[in-house]
PDB file of N, CA and C in Angstrom:
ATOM      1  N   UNK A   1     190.025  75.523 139.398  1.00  0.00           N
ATOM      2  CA  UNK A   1     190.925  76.060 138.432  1.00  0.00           C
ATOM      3  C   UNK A   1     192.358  75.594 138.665  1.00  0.00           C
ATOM      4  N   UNK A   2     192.505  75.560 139.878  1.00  0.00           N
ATOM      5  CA  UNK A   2     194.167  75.068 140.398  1.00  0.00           C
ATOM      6  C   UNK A   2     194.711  73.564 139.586  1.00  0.00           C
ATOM      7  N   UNK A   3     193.474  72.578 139.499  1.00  0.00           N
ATOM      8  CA  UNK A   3     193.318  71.788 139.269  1.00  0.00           C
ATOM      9  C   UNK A   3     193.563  71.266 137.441  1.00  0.00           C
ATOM     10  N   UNK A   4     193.321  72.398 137.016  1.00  0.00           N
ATOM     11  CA  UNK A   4     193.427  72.547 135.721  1.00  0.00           C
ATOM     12  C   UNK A   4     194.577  72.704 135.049  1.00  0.00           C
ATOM     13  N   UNK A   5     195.282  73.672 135.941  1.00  0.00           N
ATOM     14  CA  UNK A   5     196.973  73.864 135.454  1.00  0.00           C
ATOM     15  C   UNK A   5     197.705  72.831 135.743  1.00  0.00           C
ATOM     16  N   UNK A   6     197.376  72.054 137.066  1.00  0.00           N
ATOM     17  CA  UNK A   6     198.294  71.219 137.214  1.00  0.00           C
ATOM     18  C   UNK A   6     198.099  69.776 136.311  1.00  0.00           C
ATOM     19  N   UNK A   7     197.558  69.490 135.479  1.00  0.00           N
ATOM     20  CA  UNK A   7     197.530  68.764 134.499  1.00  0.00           C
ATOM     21  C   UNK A   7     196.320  67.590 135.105  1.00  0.00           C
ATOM     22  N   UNK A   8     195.472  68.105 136.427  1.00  0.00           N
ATOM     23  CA  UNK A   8     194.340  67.292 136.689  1.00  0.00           C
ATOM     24  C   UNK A   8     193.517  67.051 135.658  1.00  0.00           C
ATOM     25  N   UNK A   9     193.322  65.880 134.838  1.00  0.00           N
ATOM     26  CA  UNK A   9     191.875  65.443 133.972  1.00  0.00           C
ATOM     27  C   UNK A   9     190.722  65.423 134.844  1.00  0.00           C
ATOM     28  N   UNK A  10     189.602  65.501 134.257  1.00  0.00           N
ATOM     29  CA  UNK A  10     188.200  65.306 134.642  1.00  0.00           C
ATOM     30  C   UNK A  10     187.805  63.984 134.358  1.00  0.00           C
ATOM     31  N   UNK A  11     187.392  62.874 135.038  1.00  0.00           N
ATOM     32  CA  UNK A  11     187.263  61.768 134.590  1.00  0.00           C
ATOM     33  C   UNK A  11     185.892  61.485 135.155  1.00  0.00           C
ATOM     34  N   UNK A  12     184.426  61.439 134.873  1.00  0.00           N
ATOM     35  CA  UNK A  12     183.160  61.393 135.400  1.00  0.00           C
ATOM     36  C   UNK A  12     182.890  59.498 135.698  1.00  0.00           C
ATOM     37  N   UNK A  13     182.681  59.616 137.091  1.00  0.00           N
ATOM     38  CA  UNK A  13     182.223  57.903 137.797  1.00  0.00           C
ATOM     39  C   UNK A  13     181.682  57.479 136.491  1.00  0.00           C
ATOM     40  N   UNK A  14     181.974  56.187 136.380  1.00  0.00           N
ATOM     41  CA  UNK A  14     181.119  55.291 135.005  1.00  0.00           C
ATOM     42  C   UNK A  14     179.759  55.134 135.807  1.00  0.00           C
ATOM     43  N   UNK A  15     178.638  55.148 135.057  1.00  0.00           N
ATOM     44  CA  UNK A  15     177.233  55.377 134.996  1.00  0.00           C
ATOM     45  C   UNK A  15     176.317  54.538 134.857  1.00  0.00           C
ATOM     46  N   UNK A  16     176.680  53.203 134.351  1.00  0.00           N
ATOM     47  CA  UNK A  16     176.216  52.018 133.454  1.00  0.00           C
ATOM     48  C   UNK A  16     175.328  51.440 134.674  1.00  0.00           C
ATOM     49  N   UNK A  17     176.069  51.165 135.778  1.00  0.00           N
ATOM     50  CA  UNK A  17     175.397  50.436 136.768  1.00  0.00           C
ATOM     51  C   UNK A  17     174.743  51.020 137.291  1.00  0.00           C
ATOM     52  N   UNK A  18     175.147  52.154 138.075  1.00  0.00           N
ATOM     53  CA  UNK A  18     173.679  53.091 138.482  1.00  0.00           C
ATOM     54  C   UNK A  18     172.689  53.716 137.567  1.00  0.00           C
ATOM     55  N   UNK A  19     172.818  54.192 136.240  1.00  0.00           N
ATOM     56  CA  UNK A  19     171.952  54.170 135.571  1.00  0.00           C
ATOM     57  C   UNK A  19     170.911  52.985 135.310  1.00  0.00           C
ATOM     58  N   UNK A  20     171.341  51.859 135.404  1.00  0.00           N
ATOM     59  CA  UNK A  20     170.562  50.574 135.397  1.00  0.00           C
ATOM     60  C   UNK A  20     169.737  50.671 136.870  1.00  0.00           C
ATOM     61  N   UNK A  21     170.223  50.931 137.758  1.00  0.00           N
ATOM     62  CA  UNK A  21     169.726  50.447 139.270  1.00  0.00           C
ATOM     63  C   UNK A  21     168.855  51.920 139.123  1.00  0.00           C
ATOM     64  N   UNK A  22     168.630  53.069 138.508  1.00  0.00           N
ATOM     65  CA  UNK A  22     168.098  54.242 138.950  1.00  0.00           C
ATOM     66  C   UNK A  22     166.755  54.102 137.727  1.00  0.00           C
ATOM     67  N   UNK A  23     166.908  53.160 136.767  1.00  0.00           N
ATOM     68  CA  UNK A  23     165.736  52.821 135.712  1.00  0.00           C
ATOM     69  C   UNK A  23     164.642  51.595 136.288  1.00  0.00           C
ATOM     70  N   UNK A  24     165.159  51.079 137.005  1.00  0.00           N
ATOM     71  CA  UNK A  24     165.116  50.006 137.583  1.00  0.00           C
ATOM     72  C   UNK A  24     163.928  50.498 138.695  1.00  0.00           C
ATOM     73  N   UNK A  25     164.463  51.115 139.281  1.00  0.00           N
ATOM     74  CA  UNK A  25     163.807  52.381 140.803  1.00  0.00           C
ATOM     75  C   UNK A  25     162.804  52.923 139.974  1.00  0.00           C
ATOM     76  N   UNK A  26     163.099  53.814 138.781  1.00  0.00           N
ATOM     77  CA  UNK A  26     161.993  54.185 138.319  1.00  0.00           C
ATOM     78  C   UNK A  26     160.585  53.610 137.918  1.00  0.00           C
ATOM     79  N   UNK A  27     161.006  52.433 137.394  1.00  0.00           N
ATOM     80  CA  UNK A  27     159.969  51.574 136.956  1.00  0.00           C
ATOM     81  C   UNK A  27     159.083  50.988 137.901  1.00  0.00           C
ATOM     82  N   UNK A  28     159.693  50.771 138.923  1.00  0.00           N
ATOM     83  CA  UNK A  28     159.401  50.113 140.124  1.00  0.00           C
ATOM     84  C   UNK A  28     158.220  51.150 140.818  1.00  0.00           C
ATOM     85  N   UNK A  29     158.309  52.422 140.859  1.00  0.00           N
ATOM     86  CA  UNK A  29     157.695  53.243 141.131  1.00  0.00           C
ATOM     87  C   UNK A  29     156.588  53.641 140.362  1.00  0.00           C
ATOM     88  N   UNK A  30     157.169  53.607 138.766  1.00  0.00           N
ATOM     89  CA  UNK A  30     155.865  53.971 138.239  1.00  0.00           C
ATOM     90  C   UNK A  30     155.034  52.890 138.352  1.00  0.00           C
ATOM     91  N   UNK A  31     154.998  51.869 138.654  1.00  0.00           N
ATOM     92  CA  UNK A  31     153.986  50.972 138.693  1.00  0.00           C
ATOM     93  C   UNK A  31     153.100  50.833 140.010  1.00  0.00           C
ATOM     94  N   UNK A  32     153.914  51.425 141.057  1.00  0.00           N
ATOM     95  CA  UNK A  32     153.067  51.350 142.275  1.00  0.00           C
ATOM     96  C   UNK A  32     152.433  53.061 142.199  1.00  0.00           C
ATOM     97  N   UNK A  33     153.104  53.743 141.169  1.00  0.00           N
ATOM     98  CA  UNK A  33     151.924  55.018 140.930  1.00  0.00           C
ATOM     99  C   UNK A  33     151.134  54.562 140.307  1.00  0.00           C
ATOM    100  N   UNK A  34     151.036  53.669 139.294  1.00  0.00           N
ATOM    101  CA  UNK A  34     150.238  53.420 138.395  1.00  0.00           C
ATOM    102  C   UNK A  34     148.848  52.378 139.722  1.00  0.00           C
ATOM    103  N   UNK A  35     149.045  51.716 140.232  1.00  0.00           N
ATOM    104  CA  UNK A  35     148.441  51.134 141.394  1.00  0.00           C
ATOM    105  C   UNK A  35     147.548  52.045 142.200  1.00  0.00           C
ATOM    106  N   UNK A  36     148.043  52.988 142.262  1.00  0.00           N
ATOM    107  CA  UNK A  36     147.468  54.027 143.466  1.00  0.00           C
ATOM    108  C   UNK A  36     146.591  55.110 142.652  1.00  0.00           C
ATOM    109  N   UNK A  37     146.771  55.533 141.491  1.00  0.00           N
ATOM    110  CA  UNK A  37     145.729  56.116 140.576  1.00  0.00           C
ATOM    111  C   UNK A  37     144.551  54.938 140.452  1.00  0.00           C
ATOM    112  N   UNK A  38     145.103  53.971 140.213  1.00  0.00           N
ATOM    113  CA  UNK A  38     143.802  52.942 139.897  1.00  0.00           C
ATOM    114  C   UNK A  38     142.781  52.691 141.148  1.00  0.00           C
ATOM    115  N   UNK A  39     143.773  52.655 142.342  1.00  0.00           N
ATOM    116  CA  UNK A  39     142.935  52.695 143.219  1.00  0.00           C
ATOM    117  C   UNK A  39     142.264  54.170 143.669  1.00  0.00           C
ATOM    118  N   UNK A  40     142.909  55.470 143.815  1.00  0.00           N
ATOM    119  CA  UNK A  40     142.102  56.346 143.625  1.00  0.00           C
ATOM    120  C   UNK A  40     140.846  56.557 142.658  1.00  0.00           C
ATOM    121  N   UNK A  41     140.731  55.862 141.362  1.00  0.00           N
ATOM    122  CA  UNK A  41     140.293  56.272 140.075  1.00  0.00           C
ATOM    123  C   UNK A  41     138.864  55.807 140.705  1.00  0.00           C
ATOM    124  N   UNK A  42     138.955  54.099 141.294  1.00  0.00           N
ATOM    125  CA  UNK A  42     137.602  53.272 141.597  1.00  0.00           C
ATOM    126  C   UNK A  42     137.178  54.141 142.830  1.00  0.00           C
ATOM    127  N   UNK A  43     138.066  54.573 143.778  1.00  0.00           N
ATOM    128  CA  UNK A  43     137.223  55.586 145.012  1.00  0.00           C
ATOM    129  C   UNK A  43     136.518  57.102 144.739  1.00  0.00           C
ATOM    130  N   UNK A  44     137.281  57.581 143.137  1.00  0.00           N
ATOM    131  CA  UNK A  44     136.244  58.651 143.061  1.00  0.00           C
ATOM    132  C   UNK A  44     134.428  58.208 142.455  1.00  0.00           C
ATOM    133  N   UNK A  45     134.864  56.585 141.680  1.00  0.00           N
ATOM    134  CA  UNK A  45     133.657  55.947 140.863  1.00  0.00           C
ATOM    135  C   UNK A  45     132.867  56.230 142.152  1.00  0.00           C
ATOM    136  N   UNK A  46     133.219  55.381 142.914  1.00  0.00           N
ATOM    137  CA  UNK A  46     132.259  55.018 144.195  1.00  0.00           C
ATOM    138  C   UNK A  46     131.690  56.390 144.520  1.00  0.00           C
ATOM    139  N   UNK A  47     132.407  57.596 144.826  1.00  0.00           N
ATOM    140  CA  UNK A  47     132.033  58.533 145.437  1.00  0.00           C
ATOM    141  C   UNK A  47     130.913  59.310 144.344  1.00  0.00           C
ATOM    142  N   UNK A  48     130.830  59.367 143.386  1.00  0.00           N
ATOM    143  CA  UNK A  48     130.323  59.701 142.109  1.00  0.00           C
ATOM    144  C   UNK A  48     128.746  59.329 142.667  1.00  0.00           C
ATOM    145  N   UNK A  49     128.904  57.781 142.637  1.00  0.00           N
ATOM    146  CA  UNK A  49     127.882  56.695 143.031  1.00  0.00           C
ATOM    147  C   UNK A  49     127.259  56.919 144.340  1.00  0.00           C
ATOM    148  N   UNK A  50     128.055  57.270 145.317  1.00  0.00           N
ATOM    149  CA  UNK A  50     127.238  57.452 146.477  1.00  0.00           C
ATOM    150  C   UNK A  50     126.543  59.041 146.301  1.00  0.00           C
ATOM    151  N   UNK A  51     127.260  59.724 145.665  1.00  0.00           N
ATOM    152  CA  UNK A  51     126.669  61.548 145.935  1.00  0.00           C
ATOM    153  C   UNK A  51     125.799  61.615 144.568  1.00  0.00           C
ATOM    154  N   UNK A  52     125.344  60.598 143.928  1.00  0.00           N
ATOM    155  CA  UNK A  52     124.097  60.571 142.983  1.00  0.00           C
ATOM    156  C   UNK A  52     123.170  60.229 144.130  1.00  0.00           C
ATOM    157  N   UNK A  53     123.090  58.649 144.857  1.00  0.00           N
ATOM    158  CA  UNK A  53     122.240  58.021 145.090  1.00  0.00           C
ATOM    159  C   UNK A  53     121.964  59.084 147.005  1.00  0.00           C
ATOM    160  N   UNK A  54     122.646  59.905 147.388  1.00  0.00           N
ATOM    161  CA  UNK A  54     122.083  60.576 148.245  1.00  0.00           C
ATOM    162  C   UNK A  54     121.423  62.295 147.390  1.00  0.00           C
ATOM    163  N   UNK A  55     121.572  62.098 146.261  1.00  0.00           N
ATOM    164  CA  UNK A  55     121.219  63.563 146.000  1.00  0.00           C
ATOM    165  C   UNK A  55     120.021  62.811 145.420  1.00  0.00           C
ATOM    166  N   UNK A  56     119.647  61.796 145.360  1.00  0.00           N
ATOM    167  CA  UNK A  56     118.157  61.387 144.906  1.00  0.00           C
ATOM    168  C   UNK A  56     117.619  61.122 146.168  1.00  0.00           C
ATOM    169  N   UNK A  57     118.049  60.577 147.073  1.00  0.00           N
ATOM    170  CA  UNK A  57     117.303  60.972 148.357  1.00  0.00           C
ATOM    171  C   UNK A  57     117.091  62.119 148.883  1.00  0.00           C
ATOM    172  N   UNK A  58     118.043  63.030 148.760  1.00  0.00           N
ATOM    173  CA  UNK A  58     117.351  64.388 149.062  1.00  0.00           C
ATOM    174  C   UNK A  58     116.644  65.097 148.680  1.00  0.00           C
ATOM    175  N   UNK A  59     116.389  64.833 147.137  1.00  0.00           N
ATOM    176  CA  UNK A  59     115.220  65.254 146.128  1.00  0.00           C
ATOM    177  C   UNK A  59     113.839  64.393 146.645  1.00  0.00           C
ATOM    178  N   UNK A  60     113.821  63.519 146.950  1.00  0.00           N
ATOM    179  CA  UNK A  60     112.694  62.708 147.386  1.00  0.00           C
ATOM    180  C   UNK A  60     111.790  63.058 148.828  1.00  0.00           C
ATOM    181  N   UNK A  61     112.938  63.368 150.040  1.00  0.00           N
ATOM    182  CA  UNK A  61     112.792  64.070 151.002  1.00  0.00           C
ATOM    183  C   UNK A  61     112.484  65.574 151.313  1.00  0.00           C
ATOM    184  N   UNK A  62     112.759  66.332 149.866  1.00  0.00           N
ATOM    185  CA  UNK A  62     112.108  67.256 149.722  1.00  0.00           C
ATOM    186  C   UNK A  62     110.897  67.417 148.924  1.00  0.00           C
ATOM    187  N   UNK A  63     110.748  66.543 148.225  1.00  0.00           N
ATOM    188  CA  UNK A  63     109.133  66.148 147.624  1.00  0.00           C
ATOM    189  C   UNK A  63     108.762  66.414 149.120  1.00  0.00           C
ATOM    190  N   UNK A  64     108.597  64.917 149.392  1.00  0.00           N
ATOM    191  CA  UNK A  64     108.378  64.887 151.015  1.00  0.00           C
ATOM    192  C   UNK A  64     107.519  65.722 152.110  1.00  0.00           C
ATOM    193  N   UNK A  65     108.689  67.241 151.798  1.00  0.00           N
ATOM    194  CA  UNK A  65     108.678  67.963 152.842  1.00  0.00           C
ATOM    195  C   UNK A  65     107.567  68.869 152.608  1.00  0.00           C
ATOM    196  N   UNK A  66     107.780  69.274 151.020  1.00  0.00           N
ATOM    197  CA  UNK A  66     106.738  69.863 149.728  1.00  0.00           C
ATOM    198  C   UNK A  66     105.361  69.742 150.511  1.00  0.00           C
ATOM    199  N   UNK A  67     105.242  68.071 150.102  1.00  0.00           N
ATOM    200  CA  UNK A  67     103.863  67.396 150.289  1.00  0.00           C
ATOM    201  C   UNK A  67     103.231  67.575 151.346  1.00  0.00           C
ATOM    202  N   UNK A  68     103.778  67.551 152.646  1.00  0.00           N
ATOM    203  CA  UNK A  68     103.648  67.628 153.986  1.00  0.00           C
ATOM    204  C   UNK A  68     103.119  69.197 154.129  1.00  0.00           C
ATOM    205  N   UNK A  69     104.084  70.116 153.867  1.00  0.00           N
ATOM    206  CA  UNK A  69     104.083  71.526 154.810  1.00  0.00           C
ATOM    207  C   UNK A  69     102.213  72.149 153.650  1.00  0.00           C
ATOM    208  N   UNK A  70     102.385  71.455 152.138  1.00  0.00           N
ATOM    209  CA  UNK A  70     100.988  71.684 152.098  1.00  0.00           C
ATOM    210  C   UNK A  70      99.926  71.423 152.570  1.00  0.00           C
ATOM    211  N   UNK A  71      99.898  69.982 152.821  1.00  0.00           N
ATOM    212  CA  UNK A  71      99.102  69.594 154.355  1.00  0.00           C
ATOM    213  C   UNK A  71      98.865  70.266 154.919  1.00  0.00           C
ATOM    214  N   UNK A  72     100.038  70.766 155.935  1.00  0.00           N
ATOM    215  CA  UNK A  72     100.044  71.139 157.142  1.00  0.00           C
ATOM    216  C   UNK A  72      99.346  72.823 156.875  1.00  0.00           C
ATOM    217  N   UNK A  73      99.653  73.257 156.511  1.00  0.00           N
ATOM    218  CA  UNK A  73      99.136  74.911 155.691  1.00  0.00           C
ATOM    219  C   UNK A  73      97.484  74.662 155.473  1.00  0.00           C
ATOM    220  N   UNK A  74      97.157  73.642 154.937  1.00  0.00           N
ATOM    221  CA  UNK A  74      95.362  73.199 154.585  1.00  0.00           C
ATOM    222  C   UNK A  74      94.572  73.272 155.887  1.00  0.00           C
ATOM    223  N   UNK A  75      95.556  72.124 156.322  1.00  0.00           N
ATOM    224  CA  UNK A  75      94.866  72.024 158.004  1.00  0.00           C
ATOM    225  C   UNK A  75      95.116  73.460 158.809  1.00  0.00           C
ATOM    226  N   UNK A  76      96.076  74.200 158.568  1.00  0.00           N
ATOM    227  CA  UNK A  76      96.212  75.257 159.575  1.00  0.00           C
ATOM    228  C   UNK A  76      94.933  76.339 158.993  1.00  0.00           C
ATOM    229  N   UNK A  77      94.826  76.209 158.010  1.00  0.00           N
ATOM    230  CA  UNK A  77      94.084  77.127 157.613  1.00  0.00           C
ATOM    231  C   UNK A  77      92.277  76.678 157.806  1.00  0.00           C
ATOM    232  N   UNK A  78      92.264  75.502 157.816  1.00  0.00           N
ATOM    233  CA  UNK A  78      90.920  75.170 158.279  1.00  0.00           C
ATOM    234  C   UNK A  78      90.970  75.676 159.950  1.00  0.00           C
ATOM    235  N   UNK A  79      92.013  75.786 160.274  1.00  0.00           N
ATOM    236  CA  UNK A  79      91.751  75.781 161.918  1.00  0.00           C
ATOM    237  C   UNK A  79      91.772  77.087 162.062  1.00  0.00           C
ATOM    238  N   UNK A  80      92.168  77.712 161.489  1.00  0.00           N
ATOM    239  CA  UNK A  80      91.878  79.373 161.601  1.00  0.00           C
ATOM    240  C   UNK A  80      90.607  79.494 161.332  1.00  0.00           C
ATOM    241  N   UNK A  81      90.004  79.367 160.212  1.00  0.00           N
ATOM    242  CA  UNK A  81      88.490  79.650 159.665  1.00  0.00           C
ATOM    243  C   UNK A  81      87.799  78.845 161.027  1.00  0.00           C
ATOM    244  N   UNK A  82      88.463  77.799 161.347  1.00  0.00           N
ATOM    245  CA  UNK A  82      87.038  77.375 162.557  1.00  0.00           C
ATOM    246  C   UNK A  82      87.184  78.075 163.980  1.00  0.00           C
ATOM    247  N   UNK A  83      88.084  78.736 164.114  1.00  0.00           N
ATOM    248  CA  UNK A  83      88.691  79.746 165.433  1.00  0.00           C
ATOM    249  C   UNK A  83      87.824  81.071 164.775  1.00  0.00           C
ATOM    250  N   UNK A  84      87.440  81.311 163.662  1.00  0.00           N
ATOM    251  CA  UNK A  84      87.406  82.738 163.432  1.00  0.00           C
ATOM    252  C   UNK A  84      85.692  82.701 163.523  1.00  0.00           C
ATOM    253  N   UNK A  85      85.259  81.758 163.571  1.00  0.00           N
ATOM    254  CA  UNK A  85      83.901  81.223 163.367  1.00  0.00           C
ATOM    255  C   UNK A  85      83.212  81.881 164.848  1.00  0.00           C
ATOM    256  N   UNK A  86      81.654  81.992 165.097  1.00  0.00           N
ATOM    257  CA  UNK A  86      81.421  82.481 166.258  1.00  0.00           C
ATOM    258  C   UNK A  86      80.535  80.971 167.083  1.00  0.00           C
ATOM    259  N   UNK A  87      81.132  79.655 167.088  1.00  0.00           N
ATOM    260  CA  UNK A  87      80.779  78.768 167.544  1.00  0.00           C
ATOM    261  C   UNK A  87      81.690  78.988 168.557  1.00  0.00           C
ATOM    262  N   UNK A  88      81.199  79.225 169.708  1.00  0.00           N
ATOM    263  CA  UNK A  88      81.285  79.307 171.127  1.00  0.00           C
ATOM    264  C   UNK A  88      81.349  77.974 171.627  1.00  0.00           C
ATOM    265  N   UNK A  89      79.909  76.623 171.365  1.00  0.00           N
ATOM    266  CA  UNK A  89      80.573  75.482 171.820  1.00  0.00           C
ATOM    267  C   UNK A  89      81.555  74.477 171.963  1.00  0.00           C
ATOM    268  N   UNK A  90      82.616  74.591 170.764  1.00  0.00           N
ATOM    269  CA  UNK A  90      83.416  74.097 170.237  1.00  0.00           C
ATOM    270  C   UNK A  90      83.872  73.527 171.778  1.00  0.00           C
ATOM    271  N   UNK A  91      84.504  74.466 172.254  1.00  0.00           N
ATOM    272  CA  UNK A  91      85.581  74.213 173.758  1.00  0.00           C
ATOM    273  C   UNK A  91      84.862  73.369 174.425  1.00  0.00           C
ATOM    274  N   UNK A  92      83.375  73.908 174.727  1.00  0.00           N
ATOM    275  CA  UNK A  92      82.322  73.054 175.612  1.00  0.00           C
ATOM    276  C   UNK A  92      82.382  71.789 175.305  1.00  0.00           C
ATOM    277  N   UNK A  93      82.275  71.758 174.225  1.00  0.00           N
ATOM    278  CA  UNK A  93      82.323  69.972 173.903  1.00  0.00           C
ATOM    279  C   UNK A  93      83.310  69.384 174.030  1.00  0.00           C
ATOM    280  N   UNK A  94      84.632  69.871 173.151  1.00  0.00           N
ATOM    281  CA  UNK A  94      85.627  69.327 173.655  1.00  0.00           C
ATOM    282  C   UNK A  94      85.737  69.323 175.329  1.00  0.00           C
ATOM    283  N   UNK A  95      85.956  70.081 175.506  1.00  0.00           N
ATOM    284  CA  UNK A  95      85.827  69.456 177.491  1.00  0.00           C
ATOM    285  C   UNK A  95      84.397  68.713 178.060  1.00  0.00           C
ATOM    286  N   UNK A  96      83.593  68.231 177.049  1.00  0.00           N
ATOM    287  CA  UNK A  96      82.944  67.251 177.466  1.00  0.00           C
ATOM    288  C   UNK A  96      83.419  65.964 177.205  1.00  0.00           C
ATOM    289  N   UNK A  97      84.131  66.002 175.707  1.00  0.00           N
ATOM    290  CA  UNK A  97      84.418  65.201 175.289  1.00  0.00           C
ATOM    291  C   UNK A  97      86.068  64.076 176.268  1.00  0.00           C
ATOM    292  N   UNK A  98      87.039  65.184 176.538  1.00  0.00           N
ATOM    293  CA  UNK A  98      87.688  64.961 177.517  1.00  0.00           C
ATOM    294  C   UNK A  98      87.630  64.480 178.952  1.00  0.00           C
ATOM    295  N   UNK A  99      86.671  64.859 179.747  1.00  0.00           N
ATOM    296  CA  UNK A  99      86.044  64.177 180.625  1.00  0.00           C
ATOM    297  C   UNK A  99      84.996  62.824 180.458  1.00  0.00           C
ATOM    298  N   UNK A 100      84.529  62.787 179.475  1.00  0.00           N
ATOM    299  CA  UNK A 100      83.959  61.470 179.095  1.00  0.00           C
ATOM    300  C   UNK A 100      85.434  60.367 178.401  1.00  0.00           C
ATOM    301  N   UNK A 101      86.018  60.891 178.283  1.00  0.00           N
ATOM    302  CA  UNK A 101      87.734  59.860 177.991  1.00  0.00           C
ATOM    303  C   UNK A 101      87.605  59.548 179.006  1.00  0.00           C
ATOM    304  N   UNK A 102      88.369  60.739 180.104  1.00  0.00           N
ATOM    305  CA  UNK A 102      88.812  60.523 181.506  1.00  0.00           C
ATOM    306  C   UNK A 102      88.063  59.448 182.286  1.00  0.00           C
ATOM    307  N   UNK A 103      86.658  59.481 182.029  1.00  0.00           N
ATOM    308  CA  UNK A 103      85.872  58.729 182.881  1.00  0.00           C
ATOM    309  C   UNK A 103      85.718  57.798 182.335  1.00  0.00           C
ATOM    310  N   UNK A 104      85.975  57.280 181.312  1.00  0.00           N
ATOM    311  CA  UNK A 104      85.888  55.709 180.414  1.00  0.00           C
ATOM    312  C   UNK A 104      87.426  55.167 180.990  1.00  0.00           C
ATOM    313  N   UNK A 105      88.273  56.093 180.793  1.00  0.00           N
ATOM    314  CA  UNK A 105      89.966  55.370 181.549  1.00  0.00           C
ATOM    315  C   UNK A 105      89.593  54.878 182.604  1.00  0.00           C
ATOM    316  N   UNK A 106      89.142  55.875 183.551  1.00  0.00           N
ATOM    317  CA  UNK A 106      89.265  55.897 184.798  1.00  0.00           C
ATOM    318  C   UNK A 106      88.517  53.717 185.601  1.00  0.00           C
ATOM    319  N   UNK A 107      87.199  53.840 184.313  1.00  0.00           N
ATOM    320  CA  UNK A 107      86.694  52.671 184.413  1.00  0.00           C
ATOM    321  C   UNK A 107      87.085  51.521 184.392  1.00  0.00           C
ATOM    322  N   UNK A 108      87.891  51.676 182.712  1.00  0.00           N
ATOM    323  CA  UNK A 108      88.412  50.516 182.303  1.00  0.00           C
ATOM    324  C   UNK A 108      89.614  50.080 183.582  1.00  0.00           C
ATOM    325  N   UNK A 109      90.450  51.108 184.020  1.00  0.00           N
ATOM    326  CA  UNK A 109      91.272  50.347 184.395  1.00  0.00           C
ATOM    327  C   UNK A 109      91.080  50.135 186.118  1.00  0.00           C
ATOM    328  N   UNK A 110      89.860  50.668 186.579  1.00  0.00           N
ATOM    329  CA  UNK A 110      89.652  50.075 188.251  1.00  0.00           C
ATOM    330  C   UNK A 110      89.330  49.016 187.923  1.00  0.00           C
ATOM    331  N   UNK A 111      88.349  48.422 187.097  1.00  0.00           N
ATOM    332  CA  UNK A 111      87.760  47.233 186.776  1.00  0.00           C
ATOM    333  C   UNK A 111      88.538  46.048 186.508  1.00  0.00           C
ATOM    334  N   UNK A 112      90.088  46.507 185.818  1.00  0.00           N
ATOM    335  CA  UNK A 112      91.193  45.684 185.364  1.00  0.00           C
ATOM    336  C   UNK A 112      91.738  44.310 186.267  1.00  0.00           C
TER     337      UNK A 112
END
């Protein structure tokens, strides 16, 4: 205010040149934004691309797992019905069958 009475004018820096040098900056920038979206734009493509082609592998691997644990459930269940069965020899044989391995190893490889 002091400034005012005493007959100080307001005279604002001329603008011309830094307005040029600050359009200048701008442009300069938007183009290396414009650069860096483009390159973000192709890394979300890719990512798009990779989280399809693993979500079809995981659909496949759960077929997979599907296919398998029914298996495995068939066979468990035959092995129950043959445990529940009153064939007593089952074991017998198998431990015949095991000792006739043992004694075919035992052959093959003194003979070796």
């Amino acid at each position: 205010m002091r400034r005012a009475r005493d007959g100080y004018q307001y005279q604002p820096v001329p603008r011309a040149a830094t307005d040029e040098a600050v359009e200048h900056e701008n442009e300069r920038m938007a183009q290396a934004l414009s650069g860096k979206i483009s390159s973000l734009k192709s890394i979300s493509i890719e990512l798009g691309d990779e989280v399809r082609y693993q979500d079809k592998l995981l659909r496949g691997l759960d077929d997979d797992v599907d296919k398998s644990s029914g298996f495995l459930g068939k066979t468990m269940g035959r092995v129950l019905t043959l445990g529940k069965g009153n064939h007593n020899y089952y074991i017998f044989y198998l431990f015949l069958f095991s000792i006739f391995i043992f004694f075919l190893l035992y052959i093959v490889l003194k003979f070796r």
